[in-house]
N, C-alpha and C. Protein backbone atom coordinates (compact mmCIF):
# COMPACT_ATOMS: atom_id res chain seq x y z
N UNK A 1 23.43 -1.18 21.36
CA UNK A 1 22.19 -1.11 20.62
C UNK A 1 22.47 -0.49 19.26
N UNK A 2 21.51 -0.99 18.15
CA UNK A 2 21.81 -0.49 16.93
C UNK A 2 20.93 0.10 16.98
N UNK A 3 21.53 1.42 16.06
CA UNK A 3 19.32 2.20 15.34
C UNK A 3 19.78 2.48 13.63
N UNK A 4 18.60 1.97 13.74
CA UNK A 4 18.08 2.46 11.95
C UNK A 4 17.06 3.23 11.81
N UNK A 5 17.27 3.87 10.75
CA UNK A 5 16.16 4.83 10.62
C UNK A 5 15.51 4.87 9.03
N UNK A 6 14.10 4.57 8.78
CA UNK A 6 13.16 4.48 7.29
C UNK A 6 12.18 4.96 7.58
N UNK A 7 11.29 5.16 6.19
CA UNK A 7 9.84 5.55 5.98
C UNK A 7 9.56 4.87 5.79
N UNK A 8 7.61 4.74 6.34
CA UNK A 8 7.13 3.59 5.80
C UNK A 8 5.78 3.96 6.40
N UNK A 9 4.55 2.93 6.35
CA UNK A 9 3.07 3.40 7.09
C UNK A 9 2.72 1.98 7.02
N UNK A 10 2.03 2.64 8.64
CA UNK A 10 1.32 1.70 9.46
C UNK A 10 0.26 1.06 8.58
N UNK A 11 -0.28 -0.10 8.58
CA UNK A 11 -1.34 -0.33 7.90
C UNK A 11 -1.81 -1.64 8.92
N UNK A 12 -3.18 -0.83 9.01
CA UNK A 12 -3.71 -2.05 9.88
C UNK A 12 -2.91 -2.18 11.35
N UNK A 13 -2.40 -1.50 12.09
CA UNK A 13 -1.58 -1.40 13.28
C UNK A 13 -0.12 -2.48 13.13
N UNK A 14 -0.04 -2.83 11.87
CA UNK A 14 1.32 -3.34 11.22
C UNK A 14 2.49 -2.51 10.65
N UNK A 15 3.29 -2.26 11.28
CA UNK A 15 4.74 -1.33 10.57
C UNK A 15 5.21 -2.14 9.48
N UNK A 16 5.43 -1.71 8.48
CA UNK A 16 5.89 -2.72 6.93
C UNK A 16 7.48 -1.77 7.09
N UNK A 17 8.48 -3.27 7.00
CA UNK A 17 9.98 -3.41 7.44
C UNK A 17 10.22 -3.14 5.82
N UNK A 18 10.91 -2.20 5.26
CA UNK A 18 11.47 -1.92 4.11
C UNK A 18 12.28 -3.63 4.07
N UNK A 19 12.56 -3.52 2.43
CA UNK A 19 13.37 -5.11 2.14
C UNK A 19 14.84 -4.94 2.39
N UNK A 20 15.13 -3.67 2.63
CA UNK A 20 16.84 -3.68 3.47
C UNK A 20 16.80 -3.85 4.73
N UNK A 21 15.83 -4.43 5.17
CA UNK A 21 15.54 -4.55 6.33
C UNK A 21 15.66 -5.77 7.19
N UNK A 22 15.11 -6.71 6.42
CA UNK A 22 14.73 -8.46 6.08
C UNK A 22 15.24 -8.58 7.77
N UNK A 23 16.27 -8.63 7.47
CA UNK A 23 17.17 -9.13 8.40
C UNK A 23 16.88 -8.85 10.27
N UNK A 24 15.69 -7.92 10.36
CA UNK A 24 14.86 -7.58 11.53
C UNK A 24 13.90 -8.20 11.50
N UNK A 25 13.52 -9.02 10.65
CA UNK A 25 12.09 -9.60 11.24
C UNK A 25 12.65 -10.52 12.24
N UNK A 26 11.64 -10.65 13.46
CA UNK A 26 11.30 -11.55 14.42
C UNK A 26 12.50 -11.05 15.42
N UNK A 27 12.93 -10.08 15.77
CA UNK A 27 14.21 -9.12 16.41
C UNK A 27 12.95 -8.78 17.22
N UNK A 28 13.45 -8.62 18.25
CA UNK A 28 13.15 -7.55 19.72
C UNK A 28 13.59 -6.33 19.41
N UNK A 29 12.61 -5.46 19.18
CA UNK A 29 13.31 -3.78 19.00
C UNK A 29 12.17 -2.71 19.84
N UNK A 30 13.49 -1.83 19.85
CA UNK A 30 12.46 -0.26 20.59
C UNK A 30 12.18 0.32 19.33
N UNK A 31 10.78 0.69 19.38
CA UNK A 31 10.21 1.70 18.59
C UNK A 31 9.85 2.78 18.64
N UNK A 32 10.38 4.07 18.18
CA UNK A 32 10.28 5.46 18.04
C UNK A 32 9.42 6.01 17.18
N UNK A 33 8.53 6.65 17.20
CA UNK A 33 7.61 6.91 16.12
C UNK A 33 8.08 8.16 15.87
N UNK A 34 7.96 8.94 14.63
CA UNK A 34 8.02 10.22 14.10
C UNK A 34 6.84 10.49 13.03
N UNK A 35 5.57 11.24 13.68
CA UNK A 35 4.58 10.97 12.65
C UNK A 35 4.56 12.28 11.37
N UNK A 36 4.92 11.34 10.36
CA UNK A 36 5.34 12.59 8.82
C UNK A 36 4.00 13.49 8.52
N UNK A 37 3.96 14.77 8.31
CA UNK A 37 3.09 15.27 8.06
C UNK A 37 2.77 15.50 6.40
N UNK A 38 2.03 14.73 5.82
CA UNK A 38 1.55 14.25 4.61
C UNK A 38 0.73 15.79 3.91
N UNK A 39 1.67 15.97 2.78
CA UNK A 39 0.39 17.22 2.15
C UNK A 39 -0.82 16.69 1.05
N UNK A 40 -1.51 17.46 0.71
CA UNK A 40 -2.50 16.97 0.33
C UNK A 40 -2.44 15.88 -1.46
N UNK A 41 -1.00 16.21 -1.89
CA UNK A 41 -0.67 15.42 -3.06
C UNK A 41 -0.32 14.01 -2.90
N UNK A 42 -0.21 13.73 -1.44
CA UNK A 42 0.72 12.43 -0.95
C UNK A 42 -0.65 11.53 -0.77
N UNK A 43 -0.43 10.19 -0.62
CA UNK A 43 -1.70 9.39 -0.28
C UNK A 43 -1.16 7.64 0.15
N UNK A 44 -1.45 7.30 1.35
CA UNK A 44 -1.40 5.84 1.92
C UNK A 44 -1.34 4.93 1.00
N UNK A 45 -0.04 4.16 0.44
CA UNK A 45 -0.02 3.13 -0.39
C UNK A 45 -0.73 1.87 0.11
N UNK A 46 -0.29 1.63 1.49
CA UNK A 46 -0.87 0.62 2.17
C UNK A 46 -2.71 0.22 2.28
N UNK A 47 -2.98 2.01 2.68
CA UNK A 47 -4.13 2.07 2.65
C UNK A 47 -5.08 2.03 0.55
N UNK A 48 -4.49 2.80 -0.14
CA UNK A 48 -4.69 2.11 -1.22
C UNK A 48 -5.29 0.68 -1.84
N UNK A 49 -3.85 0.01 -1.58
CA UNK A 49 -3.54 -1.89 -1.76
C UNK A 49 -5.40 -2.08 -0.57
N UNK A 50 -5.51 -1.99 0.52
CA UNK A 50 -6.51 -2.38 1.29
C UNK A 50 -7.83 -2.24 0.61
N UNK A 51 -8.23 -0.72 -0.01
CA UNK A 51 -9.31 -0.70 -0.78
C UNK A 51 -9.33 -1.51 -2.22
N UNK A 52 -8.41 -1.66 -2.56
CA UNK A 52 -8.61 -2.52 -3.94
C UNK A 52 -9.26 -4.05 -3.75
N UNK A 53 -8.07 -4.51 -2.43
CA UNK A 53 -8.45 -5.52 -1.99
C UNK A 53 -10.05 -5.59 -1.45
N UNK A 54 -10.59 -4.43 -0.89
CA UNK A 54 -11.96 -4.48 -0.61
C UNK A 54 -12.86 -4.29 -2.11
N UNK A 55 -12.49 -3.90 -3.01
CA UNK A 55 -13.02 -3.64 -4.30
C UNK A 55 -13.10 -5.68 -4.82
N UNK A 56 -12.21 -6.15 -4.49
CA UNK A 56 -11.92 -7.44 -5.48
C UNK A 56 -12.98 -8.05 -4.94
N UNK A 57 -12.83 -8.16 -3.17
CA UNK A 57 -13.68 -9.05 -2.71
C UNK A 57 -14.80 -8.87 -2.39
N UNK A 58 -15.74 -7.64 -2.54
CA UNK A 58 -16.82 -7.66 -3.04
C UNK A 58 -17.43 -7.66 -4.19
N UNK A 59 -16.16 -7.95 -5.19
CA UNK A 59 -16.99 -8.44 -6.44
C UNK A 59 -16.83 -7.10 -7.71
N UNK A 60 -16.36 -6.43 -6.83
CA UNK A 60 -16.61 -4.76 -8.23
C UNK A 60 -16.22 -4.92 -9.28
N UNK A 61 -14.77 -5.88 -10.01
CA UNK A 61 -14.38 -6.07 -11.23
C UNK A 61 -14.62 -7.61 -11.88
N UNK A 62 -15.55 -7.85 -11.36
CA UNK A 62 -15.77 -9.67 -11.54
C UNK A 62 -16.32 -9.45 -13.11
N UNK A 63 -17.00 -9.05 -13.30
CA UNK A 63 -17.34 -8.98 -14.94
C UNK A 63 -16.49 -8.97 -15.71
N UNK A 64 -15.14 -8.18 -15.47
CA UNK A 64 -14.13 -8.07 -16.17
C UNK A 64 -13.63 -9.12 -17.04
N UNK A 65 -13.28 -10.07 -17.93
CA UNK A 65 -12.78 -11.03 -18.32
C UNK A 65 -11.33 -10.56 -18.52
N UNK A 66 -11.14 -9.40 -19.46
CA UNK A 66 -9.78 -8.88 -19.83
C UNK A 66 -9.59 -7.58 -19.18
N UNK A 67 -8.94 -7.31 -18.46
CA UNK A 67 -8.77 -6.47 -17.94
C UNK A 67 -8.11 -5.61 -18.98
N UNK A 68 -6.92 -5.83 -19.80
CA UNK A 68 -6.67 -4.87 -21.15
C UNK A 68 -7.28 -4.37 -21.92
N UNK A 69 -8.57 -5.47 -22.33
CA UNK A 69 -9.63 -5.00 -23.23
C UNK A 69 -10.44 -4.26 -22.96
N UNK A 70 -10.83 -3.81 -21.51
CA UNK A 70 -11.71 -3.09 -20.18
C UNK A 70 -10.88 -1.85 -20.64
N UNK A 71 -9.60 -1.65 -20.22
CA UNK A 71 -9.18 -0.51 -20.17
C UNK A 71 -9.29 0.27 -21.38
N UNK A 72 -8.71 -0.45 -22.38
CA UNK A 72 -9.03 0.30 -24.04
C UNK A 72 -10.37 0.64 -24.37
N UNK A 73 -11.19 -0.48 -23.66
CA UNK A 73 -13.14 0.29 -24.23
C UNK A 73 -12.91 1.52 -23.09
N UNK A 74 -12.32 1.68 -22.32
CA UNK A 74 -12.69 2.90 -21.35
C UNK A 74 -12.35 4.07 -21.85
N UNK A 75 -11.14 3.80 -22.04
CA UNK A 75 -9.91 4.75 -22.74
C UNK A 75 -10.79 5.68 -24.13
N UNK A 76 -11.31 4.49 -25.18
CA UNK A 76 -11.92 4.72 -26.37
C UNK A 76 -13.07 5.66 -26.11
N UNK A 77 -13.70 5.88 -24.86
CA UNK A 77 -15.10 6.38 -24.34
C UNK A 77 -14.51 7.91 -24.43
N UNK A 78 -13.07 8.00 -24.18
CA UNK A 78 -12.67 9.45 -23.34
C UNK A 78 -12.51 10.24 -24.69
N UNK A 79 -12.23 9.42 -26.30
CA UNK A 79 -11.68 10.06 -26.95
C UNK A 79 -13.18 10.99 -28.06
């Protein structure tokens, strides 16, 4: 038996296989969990990517035409 060992987070009850990895998809493997204890500066990339995706598809940036030009009128507000 081989073992490897990476970081990474569950998303959606899906383990995401780092890309040095490739070569395990669709492999029969034992899985060991080690759950990382996250301090309060750290934050779910996976979970992130999911809310944006819930942001798109209800519509929150649809007005947007340019998203560059959005950011600079925002930017311009702060100064």
């Amino acid at each position: 038996m081989q073992a490897v060992e990476f970081e990474t987070y569950i998303s959606d009850g899906i383990i995401h296989l780092p890309m040095d990895y490739t070569e395990l998809k669709n492999k029969r493997v034992k899985v060991s969990l080690s759950i990382k204890d996250l301090s309060a500066g750290n934050y779910n990339k996976f979970e992130l990517l999911n809310q944006l995706k819930k942001a798109r598809d209800i519509g929150t940036f649809k007005l947007i035409e340019d998203s560059v030009k959005w950011q600079q009128e925002i930017w311009d507000e702060w100064e």
